[in-house]
N, C-alpha and C. Protein backbone atom coordinates (compact mmCIF):
# COMPACT_ATOMS: atom_id res chain seq x y z
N UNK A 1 20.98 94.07 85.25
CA UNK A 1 20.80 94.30 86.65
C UNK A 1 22.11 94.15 87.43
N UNK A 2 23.24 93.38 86.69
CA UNK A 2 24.43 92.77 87.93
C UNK A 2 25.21 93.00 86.96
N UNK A 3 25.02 94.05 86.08
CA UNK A 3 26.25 93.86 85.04
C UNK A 3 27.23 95.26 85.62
N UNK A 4 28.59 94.88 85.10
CA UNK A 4 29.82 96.07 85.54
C UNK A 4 29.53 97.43 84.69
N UNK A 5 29.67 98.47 85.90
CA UNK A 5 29.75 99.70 84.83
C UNK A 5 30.90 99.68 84.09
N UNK A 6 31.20 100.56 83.24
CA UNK A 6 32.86 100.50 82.68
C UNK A 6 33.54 101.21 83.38
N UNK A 7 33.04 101.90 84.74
CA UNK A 7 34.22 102.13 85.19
C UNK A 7 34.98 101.62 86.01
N UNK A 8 33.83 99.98 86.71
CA UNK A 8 34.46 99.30 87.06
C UNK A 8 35.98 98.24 86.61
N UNK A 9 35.50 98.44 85.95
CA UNK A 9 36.39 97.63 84.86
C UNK A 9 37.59 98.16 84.71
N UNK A 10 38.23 99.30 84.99
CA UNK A 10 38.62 100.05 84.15
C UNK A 10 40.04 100.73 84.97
N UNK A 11 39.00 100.31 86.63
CA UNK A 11 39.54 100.34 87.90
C UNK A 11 41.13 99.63 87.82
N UNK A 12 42.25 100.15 88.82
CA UNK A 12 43.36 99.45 88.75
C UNK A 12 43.31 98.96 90.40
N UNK A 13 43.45 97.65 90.80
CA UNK A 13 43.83 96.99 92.04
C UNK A 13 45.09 98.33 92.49
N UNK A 14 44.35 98.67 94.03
CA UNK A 14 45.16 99.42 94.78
C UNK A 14 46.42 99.06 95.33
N UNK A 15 47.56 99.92 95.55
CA UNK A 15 49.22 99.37 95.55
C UNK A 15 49.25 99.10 96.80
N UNK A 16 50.40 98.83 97.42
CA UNK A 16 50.76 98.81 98.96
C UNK A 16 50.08 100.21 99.84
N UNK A 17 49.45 100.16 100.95
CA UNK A 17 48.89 101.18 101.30
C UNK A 17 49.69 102.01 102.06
N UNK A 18 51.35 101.47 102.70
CA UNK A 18 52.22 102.44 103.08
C UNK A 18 52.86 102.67 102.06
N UNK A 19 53.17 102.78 101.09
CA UNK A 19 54.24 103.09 99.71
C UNK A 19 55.32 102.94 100.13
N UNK A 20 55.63 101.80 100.92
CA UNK A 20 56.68 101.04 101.09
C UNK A 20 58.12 101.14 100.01
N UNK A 21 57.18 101.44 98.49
CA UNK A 21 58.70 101.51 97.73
C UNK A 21 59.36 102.79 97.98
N UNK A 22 58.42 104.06 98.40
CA UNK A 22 58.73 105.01 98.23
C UNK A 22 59.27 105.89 99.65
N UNK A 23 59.41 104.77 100.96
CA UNK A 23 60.05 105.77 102.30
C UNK A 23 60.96 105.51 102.32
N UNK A 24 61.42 106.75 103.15
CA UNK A 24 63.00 106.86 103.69
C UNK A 24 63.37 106.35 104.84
N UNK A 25 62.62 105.82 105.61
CA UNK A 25 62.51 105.15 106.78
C UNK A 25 62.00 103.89 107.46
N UNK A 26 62.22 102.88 107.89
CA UNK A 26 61.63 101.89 108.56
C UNK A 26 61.47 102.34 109.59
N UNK A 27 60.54 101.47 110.73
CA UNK A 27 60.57 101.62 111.79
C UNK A 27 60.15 99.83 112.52
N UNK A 28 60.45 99.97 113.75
CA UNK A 28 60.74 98.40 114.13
C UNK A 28 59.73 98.82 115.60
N UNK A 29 58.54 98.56 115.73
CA UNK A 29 57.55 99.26 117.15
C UNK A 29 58.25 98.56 118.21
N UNK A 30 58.01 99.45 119.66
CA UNK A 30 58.33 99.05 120.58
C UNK A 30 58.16 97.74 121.38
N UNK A 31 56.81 97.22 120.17
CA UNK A 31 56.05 95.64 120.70
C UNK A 31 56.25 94.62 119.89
N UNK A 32 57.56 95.03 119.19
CA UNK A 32 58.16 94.34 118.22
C UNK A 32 59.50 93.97 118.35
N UNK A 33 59.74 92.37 118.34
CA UNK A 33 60.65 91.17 118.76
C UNK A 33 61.10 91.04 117.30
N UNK A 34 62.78 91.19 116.84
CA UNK A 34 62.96 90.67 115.91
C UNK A 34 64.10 89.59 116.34
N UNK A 35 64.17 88.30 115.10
CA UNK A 35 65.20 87.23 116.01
C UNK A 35 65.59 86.96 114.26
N UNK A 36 66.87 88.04 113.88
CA UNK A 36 67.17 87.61 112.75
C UNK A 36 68.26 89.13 112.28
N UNK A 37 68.90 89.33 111.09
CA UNK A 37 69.76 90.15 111.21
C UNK A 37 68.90 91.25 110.14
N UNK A 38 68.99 92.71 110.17
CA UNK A 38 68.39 93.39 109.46
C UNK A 38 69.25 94.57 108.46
N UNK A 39 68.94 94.36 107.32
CA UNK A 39 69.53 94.90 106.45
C UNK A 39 68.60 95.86 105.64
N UNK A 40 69.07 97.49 105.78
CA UNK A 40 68.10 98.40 105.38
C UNK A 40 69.20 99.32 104.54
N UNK A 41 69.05 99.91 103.17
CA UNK A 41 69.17 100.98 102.74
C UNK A 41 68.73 102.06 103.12
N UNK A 42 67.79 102.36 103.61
CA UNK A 42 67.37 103.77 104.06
C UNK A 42 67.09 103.48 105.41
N UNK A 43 66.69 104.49 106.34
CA UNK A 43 66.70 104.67 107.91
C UNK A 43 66.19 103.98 108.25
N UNK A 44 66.87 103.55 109.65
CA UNK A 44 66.09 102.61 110.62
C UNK A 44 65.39 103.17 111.80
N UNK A 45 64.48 103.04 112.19
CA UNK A 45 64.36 103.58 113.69
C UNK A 45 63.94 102.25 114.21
N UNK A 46 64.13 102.38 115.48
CA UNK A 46 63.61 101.44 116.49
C UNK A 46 63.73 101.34 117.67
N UNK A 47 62.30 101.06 118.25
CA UNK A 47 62.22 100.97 119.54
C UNK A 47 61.67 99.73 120.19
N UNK A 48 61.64 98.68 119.46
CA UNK A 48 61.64 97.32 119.84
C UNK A 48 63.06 96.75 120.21
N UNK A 49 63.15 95.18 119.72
CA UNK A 49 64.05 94.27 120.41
C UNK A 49 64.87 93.45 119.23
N UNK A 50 65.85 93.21 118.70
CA UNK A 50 66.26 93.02 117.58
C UNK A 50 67.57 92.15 118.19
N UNK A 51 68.08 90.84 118.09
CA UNK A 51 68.65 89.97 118.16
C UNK A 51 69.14 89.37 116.60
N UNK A 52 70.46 90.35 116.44
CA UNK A 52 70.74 90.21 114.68
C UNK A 52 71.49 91.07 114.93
N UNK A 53 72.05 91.07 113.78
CA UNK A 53 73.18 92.36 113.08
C UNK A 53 72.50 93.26 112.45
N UNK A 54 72.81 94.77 112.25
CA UNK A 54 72.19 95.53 111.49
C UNK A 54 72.84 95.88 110.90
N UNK A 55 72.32 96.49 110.03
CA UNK A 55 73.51 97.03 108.07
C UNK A 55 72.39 98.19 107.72
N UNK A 56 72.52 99.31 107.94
CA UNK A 56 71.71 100.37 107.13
C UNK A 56 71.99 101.90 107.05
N UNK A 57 71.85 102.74 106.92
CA UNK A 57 72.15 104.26 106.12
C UNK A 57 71.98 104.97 107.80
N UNK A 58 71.54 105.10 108.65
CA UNK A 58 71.56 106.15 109.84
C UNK A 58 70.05 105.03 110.84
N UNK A 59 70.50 104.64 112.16
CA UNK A 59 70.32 103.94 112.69
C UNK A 59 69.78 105.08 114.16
N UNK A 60 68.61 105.14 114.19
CA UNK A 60 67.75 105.83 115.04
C UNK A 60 67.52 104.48 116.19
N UNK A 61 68.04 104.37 117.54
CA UNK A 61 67.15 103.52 118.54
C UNK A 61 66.78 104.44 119.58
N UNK A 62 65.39 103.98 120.08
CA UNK A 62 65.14 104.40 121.16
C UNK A 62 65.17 104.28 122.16
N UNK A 63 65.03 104.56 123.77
CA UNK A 63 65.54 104.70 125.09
C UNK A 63 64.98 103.13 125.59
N UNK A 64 63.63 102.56 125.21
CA UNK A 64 63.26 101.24 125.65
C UNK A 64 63.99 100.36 124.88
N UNK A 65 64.56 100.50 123.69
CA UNK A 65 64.84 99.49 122.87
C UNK A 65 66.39 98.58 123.44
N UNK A 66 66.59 97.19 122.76
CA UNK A 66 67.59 96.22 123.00
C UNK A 66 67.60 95.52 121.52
N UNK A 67 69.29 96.08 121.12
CA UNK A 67 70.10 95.28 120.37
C UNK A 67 71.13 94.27 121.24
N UNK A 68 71.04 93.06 120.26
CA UNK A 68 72.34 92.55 120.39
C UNK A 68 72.71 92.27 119.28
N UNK A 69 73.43 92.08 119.00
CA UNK A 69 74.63 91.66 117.59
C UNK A 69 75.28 93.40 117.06
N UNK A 70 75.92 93.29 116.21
CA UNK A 70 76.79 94.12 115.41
C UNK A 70 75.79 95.13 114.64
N UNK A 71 76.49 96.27 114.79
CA UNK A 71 75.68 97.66 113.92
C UNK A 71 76.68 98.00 112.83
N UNK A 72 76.13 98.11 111.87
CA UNK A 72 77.31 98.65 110.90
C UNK A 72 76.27 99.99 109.89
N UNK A 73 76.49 100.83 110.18
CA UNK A 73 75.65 101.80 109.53
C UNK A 73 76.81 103.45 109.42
N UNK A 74 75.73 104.18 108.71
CA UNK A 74 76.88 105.17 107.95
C UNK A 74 76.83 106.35 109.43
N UNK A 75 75.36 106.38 110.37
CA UNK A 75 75.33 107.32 111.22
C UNK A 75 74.41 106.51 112.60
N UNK A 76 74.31 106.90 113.38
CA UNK A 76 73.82 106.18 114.67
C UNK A 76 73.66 106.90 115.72
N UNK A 77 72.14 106.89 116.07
CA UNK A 77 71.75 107.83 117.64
C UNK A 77 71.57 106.58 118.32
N UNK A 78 71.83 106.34 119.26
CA UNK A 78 71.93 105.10 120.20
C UNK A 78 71.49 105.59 121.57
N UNK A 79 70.06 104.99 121.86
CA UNK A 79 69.66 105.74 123.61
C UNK A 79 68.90 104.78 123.99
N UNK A 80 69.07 103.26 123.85
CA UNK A 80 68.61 102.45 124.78
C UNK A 80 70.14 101.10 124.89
N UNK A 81 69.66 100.15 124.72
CA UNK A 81 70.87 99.02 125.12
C UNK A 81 71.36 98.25 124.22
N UNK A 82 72.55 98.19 123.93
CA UNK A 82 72.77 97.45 122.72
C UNK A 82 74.48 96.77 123.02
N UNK A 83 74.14 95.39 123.26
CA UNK A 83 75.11 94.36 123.15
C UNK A 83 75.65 93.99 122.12
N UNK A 84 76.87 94.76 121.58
CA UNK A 84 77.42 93.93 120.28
C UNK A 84 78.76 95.24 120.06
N UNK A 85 79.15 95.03 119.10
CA UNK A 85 80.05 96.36 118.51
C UNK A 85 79.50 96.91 117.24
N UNK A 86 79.64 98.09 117.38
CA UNK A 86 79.04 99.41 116.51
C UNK A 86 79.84 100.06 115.84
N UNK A 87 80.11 99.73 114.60
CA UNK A 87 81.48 100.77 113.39
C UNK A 87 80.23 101.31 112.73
N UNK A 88 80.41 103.10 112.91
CA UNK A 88 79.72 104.18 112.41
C UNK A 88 80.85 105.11 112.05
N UNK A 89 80.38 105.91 110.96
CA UNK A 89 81.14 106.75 110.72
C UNK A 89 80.34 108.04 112.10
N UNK A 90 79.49 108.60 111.93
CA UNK A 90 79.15 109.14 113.13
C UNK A 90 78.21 109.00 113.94
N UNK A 91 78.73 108.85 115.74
CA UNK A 91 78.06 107.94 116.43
C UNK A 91 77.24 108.96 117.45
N UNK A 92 76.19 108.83 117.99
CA UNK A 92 75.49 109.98 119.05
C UNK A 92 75.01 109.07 120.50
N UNK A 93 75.39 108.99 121.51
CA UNK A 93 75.00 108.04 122.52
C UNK A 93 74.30 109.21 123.45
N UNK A 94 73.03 108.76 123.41
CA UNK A 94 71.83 109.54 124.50
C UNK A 94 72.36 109.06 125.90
N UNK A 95 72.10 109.95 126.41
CA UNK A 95 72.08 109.78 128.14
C UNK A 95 71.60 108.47 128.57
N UNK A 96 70.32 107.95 128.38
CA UNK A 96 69.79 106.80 128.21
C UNK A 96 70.67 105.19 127.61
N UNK A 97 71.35 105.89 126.74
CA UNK A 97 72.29 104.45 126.31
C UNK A 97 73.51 103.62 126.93
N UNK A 98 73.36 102.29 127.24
CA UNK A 98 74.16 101.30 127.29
C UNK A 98 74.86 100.54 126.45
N UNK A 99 76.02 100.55 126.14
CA UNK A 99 77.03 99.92 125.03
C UNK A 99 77.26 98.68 125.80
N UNK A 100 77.71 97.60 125.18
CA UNK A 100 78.81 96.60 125.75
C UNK A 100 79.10 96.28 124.71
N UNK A 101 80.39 96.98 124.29
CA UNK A 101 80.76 96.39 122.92
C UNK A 101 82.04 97.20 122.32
N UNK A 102 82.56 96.89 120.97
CA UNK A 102 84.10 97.75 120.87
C UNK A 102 83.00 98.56 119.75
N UNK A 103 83.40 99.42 120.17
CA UNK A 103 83.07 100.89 119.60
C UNK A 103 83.82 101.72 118.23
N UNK A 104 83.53 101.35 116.76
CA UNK A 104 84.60 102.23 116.16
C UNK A 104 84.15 103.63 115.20
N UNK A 105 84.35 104.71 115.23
CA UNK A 105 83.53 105.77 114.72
C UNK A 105 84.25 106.80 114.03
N UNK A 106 84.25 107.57 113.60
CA UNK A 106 85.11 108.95 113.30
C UNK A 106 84.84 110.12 114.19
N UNK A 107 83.19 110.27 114.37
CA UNK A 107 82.34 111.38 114.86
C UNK A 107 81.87 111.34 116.32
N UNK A 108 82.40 111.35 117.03
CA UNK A 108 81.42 110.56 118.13
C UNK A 108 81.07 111.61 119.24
N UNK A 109 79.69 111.80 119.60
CA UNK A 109 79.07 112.73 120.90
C UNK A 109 77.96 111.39 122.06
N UNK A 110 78.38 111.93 123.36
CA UNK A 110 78.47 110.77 124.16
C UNK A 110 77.76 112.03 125.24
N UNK A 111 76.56 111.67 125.43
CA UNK A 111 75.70 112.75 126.71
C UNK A 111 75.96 112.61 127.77
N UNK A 112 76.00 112.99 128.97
CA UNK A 112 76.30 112.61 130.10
C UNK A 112 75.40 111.80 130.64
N UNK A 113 76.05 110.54 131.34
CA UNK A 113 74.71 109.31 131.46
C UNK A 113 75.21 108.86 130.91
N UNK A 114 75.64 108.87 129.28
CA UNK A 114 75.65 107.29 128.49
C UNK A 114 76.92 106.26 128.60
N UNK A 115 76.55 105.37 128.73
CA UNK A 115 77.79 104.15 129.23
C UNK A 115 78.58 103.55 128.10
N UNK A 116 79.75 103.07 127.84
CA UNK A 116 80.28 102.26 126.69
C UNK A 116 81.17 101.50 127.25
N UNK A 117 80.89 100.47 127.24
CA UNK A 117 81.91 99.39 128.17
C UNK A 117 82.69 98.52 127.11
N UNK A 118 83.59 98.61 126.89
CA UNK A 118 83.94 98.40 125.36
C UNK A 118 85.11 99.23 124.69
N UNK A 119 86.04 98.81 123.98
CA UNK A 119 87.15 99.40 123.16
C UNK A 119 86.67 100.38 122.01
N UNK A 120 86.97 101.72 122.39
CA UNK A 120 86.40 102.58 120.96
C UNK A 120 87.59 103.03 120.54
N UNK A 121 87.50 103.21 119.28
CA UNK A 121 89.10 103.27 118.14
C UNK A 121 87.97 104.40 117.29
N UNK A 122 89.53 105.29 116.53
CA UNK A 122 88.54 106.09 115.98
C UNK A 122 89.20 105.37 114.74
N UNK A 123 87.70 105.40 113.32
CA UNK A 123 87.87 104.31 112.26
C UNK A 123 89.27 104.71 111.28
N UNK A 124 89.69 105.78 111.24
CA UNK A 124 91.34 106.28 110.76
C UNK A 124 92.30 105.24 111.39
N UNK A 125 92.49 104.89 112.63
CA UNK A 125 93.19 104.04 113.56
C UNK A 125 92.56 102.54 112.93
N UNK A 126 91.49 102.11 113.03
CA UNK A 126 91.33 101.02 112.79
C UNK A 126 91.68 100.67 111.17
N UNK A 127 90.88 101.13 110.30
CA UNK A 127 91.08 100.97 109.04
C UNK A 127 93.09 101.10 108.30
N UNK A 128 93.64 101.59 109.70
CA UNK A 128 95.39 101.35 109.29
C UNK A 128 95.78 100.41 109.81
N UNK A 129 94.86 99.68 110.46
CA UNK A 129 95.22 98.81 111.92
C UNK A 129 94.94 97.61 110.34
N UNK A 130 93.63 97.92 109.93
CA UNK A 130 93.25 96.40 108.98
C UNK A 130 94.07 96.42 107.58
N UNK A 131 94.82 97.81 107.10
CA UNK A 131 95.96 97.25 106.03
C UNK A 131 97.34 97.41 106.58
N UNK A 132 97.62 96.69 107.27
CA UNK A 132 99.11 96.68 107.95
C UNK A 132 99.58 95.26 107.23
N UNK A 133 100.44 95.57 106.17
CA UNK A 133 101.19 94.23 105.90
C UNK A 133 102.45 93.44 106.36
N UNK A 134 102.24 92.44 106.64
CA UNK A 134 102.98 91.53 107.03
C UNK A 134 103.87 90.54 106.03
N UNK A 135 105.40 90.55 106.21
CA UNK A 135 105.50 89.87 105.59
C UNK A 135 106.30 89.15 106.56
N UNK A 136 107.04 87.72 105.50
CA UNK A 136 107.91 87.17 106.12
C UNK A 136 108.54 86.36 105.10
N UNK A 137 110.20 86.49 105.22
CA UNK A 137 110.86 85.98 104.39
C UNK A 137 111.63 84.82 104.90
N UNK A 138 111.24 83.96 103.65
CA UNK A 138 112.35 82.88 104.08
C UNK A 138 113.60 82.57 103.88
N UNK A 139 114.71 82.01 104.60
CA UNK A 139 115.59 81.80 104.25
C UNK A 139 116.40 80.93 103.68
C-alpha cells in the first residue's frame, strides 16, 4: 500500500533551479544592499547598492544604482553613481552617470549628462607611468 514505485527510486534530487553553474551573468536587484567586495568571472549587472570593490568580465550598472569602492573589470556601462576609481579597458558613461573617482580606460564614450569628477589617464599612459624605473646610485 506505501511501498515506492521503482520509479521513485530511481528519481535523481533536482539541481540548482537557476543553473547557476551554467550563466553568463549575475545580477545584483535594485532592492539589493551589498556591504562587501564582489568578485565575478562572468557579467555583472546591477541595479542595487554595493559598498566593495568589484573584479569581473563587463560590468553593466544601472541609472538607480550606487557603487562605492574600486571597479576593475575588462568592459563597463556605468549610468548611475559610483564613488571610487574605475580601470577598464573599455568604459561607456550613460547620461545618467556620476563618477567621483580617477578614471583609467583605453576606450572611453561619455553621453552628454554624464559627470566624472576625477583624473582619467588613458591605461597606455598609466601602465608606463607603473614601469618607470628608478634608480639610484651610490657613491
Amino acid at each position: 500500500m506505501f511501498s515506492k514505485s521503482s520509479s521513485t527510486r530511481n528519481a535523481k534530487s533536482p539541481g540548482p533551479a537557476s543553473g547557476a553553474r551554467h550563466t553568463t551573468f549575475s545580477i545584483i536587484g535594485g532592492d539589493v544592499t551589498v556591504a562587501g567586495n564582489l568578485s565575478a568571472t562572468t557579467d555583472l549587472h546591477i541595479d542595487g547598492n554595493v559598498d566593495g570593490d568589484i573584479s569581473c568580465a563587463t560590468l553593466v550598472q544601472g541609472a538607480e544604482s550606487r557603487i562605492t569602492g574600486q571597479i576593475n573589470a575588462k568592459s563597463a556601462r556605468i549610468g548611475g553613481l559610483v564613488e571610487g576609481s574605475i580601470a577598464v579597458e573599455e568604459l561607456v558613461v550613460e547620461a545618467t552617470a556620476r563618477i567621483t573617482g580617477n578614471v583609467s580606460y583605453e576606450v572611453i564614450s561619455i553621453a552628454s549628462g554624464g559627470r566624472i569628477d576625477g583624473r582619467m589617464s588613458h591605461l597606455g599612459t598609466a601602465r608606463a607611468a607603473e614601469l618607470k624605473l628608478v634608480t639610484s646610485e651610490a657613491s
